[in-house]
Protein backbone atom coordinates (compact mmCIF):
# COMPACT_ATOMS: atom_id res chain seq x y z
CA UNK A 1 40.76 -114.56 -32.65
CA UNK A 2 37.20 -115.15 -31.50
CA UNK A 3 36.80 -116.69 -28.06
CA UNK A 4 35.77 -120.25 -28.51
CA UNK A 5 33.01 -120.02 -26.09
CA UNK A 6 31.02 -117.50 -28.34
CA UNK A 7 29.44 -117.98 -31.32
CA UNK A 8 28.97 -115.92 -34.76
CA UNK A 9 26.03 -115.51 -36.70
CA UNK A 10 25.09 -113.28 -40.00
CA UNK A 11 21.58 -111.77 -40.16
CA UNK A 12 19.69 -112.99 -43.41
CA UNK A 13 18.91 -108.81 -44.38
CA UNK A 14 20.34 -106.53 -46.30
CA UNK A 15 23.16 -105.11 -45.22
CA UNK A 16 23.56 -108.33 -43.44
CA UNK A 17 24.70 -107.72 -39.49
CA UNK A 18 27.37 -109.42 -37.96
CA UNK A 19 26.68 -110.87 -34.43
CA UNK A 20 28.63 -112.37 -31.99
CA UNK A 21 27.42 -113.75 -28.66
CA UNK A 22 27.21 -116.44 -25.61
CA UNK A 23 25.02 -117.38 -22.65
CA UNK A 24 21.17 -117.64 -22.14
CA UNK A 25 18.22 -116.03 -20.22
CA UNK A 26 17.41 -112.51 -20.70
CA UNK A 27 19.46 -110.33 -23.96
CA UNK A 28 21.80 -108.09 -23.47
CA UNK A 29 22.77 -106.34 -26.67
CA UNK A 30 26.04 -104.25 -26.67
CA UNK A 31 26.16 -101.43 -29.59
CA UNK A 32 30.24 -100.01 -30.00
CA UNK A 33 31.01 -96.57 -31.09
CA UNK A 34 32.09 -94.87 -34.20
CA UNK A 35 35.43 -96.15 -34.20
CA UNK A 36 34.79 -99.63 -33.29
CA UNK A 37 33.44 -102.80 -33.58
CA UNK A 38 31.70 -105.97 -31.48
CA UNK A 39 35.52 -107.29 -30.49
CA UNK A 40 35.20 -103.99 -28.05
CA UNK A 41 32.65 -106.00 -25.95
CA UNK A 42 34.81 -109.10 -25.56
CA UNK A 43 35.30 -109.10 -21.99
CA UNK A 44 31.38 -108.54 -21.28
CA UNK A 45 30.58 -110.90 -23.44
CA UNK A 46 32.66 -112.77 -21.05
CA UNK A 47 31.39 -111.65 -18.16
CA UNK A 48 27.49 -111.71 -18.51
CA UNK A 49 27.17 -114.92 -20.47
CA UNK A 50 26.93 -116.76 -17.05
CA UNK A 51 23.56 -115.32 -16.10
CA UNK A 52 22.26 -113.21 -19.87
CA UNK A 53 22.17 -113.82 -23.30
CA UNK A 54 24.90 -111.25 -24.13
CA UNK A 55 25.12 -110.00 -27.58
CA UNK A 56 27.38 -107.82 -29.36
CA UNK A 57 27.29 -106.58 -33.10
CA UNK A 58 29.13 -104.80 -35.78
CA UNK A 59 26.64 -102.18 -37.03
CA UNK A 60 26.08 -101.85 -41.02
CA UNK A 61 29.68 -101.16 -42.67
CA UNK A 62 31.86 -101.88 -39.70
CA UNK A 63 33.51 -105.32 -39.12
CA UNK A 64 31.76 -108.60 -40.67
CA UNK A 65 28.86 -106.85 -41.56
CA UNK A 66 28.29 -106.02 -45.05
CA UNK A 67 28.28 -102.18 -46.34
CA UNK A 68 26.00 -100.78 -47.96
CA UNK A 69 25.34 -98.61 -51.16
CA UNK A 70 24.21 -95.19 -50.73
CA UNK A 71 24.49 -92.47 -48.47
CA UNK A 72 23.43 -93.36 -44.35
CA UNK A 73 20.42 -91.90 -42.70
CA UNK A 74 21.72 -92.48 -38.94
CA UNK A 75 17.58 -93.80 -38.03
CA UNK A 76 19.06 -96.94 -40.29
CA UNK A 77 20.65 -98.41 -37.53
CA UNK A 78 17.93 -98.72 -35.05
CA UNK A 79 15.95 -100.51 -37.89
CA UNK A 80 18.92 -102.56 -37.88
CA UNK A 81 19.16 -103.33 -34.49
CA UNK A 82 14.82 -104.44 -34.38
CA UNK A 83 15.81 -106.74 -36.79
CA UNK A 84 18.46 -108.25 -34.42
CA UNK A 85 15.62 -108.59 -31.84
CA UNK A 86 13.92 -110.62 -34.60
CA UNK A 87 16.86 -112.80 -35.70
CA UNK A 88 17.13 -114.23 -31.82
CA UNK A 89 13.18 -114.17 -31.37
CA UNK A 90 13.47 -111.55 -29.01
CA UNK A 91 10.76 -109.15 -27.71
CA UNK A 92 12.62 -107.01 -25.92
CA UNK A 93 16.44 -106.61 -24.71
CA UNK A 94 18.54 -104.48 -22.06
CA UNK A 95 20.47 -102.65 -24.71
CA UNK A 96 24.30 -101.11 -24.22
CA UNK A 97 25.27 -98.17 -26.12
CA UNK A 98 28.74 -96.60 -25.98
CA UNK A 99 28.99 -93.25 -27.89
CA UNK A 100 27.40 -93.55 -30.83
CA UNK A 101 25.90 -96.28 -29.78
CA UNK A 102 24.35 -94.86 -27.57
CA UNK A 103 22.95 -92.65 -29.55
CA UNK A 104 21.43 -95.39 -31.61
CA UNK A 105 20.33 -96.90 -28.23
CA UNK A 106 18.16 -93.74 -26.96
CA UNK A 107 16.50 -93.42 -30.76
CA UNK A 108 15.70 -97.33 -30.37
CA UNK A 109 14.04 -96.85 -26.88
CA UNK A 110 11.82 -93.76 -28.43
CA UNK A 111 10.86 -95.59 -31.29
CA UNK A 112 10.29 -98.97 -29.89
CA UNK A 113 9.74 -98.41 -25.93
CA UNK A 114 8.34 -101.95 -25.82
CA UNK A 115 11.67 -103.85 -27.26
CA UNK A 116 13.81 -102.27 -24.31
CA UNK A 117 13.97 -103.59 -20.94
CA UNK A 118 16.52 -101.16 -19.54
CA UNK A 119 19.47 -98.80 -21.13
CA UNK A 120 22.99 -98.37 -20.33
CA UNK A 121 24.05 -95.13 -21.91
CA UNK A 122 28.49 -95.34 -22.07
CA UNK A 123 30.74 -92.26 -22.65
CA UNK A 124 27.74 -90.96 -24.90
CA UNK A 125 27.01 -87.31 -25.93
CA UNK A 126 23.64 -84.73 -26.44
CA UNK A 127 24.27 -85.51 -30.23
CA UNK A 128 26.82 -83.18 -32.19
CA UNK A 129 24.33 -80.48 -32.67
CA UNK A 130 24.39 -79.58 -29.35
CA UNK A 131 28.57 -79.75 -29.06
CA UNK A 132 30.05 -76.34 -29.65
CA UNK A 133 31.24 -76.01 -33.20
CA UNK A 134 35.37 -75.80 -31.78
CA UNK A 135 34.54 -79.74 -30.81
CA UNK A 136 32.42 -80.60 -33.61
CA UNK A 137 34.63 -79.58 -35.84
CA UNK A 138 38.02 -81.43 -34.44
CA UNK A 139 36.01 -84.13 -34.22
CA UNK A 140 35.28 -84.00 -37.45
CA UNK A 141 39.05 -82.93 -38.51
CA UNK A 142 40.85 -85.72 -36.85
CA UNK A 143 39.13 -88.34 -38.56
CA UNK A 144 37.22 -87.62 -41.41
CA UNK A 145 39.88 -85.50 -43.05
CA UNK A 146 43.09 -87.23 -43.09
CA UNK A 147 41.19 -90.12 -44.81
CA UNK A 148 39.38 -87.97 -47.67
CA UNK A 149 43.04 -86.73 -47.77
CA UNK A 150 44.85 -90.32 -48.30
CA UNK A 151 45.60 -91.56 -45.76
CA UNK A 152 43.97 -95.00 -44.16
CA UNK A 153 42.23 -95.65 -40.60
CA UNK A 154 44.65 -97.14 -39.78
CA UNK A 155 47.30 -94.49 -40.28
CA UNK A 156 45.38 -91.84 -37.82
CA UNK A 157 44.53 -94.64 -34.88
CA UNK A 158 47.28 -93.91 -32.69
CA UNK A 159 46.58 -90.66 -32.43
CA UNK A 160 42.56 -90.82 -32.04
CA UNK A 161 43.03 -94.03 -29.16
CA UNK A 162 45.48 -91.62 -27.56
CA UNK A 163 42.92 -88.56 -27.06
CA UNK A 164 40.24 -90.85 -26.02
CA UNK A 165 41.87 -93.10 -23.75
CA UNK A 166 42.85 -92.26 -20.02
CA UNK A 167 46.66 -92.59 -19.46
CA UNK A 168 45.43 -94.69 -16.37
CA UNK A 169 43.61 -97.40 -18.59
CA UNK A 170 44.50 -101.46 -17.89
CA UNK A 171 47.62 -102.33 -20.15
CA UNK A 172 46.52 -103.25 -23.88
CA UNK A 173 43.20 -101.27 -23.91
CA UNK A 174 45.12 -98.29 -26.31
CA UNK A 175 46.31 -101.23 -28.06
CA UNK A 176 43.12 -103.00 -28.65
CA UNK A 177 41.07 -99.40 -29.80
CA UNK A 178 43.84 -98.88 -32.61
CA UNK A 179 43.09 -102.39 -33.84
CA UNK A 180 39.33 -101.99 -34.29
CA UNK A 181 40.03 -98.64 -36.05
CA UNK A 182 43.08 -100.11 -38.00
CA UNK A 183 40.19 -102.73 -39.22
CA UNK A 184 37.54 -99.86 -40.01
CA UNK A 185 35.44 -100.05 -43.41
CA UNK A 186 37.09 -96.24 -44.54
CA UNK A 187 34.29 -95.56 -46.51
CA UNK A 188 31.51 -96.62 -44.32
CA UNK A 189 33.28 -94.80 -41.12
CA UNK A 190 33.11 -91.81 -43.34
CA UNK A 191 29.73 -92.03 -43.79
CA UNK A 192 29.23 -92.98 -40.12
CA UNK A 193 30.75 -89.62 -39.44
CA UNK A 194 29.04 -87.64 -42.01
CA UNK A 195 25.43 -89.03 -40.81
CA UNK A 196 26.49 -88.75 -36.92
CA UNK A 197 27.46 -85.02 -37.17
CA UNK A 198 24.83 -84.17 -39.57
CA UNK A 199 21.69 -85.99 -39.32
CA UNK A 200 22.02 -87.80 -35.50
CA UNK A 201 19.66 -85.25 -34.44
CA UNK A 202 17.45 -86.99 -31.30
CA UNK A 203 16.28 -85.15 -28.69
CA UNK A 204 13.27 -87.10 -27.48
CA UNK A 205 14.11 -88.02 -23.79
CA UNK A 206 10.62 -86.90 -22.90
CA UNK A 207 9.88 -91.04 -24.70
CA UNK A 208 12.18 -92.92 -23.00
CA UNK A 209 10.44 -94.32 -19.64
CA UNK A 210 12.48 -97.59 -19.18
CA UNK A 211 15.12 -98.01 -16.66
CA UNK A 212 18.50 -96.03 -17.60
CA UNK A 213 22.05 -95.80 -16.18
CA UNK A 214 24.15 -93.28 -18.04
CA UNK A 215 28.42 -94.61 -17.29
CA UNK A 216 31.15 -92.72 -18.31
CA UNK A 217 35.18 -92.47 -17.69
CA UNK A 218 36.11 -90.32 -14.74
CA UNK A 219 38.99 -89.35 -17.87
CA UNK A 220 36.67 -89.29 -20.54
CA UNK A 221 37.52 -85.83 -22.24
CA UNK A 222 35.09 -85.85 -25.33
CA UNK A 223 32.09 -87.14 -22.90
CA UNK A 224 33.09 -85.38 -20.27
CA UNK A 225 31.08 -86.00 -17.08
CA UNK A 226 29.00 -82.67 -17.24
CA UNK A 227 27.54 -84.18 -20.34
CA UNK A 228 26.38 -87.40 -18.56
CA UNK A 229 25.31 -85.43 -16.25
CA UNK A 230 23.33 -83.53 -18.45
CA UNK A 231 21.61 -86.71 -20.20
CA UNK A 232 21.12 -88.32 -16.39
CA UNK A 233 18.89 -85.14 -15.55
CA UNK A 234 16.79 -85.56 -19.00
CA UNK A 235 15.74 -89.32 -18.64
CA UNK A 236 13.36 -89.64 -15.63
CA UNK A 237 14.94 -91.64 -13.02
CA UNK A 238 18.76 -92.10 -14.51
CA UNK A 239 21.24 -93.41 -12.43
CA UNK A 240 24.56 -92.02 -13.04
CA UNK A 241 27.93 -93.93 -12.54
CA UNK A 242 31.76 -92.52 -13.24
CA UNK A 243 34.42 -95.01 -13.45
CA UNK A 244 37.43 -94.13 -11.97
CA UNK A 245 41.21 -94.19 -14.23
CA UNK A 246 39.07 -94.44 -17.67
CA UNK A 247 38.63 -92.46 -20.47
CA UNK A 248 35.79 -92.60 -23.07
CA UNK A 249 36.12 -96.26 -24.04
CA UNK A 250 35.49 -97.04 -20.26
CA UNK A 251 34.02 -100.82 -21.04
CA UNK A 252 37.13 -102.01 -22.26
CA UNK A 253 39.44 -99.29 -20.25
CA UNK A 254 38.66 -100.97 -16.92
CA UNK A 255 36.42 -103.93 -17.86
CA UNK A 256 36.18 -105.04 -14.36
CA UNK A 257 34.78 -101.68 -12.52
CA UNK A 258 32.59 -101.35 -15.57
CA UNK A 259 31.22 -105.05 -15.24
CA UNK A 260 30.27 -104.40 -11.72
CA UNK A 261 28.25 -101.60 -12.17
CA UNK A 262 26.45 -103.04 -15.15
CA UNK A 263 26.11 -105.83 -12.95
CA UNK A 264 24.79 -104.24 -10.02
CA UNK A 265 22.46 -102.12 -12.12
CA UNK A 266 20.59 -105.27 -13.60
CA UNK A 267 20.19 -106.84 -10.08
CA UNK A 268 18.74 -103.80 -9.06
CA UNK A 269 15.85 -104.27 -11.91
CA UNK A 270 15.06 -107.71 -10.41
């Protein structure tokens, strides 16, 4: 059920984007990850609408959004999210990217430095071409195949929530990931996984020069710290923060230790 005190919009393109946000002052714009959608940013929604314009969508083919026809070139979606910039008359935003969405986030800040005020980089990853082919490939196995196979998102979420999620996590957050999958587009998450593994290719942190924090789950087992790490040392100037009893869906795992840091992180820009 959507909070009352947010609002929805659709954007006028095509694929239309699904939006979903509350507050005023400077934009915040929250990008999920593969298996998601913009009810996975609820509680910062929440949380930053008192001081930000905090915005949360559901990329092309996931949640209210429309899909699309045709194959996906994974550059698509930062063209998608410049548009969202548009739709609220925004020149620039502090954009939020977990996993693959933060992927999407460090393409937008190469290719449009000027739209981003600062980056928060959550449970992301090097992009799958630099992920030995043992993890690429269960990746790839424990979610792409059991659908091309038969069987519906909402048949494997159980089992992907429980390797991605801490056994530490706040009640209901295993609970809340198998919903968003359980609602998954299965033919657009298929492409989203085709595209991610095979084209999500950036390796440009030479261009991003705007404030970054990379966050990620002391648990998180697919992101593993040594990868955020890793990204911290190849953006000049990264901060680096671990949240403690969270896995790789640390926003919504422990929504309060990762609202403090985000929050702390801002006030340190001002």
């Amino acid at each position: 059920m959507l909070p009352t005190s947010f609002s929805f919009i659709k954007t006028e393109t095509r694929p239309s984007i699904a939006l979903e946000y509350a507050g005023s002052g400077e934009a915040v714009i929250m990008l999920h990850g593969i298996g998601g959608n913009r009810t996975n940013w609820w509680d910062q929604i929440d949380f930053l609408k008192h001081q930000y314009l905090a915005i949360a969508w559901d990329a092309r083919g996931y949640g209210d959004s429309d899909d699309y026809k045709g194959g996906l070139i994974f550059a698509d979606f930062s063209e998608d999210l410049a548009l969202v910039l548009s739709r609220f008359e925004l020149e620039s935003a502090h954009i939020v990217g977990l996993s693959m969405g933060g992927r999407i986030a460090m393409e937008f800040a190469a290719k449009f430095p000027h739209k981003v005020k600062s980056l928060a980089l959550v449970d992301t990853h090097l992009g799958f071409q630099n992920m030995t082919e043992e993890t690429r490939n269960a990746f790839v196995e424990s979610r792409r195949e059991p659908l091309l196979a038969g069987k519906e998102t909402k048949d494997i979420a159980p089992a992907v929530a429980a390797s991605l999620c801490s056994k530490n996590a706040i009640p209901g957050a295993i609970e809340k990931f198998i919903e968003s999958m359980a609602n998954l587009h299965k033919d657009s998450y298929i492409k989203a996984i085709e595209s991610s593994v095979n084209n999500d290719s950036f390796d440009d942190y030479d261009r991003i020069n705007t404030p970054a924090i990379v966050i990620v789950g002391e648990d998180d087992k697919l992101t593993p710290i040594s990868i955020a790490e890793e990204i911290q040392q190849k953006i000049a100037g990264a901060r680096l923060a671990v949240i403690p009893n969270a896995g790789h869906l640390s926003n919504f795992e422990q929504p309060d230790s990762f609202n403090t840091v985000l929050a702390d992180f801002y006030k340190s820009l001002s």
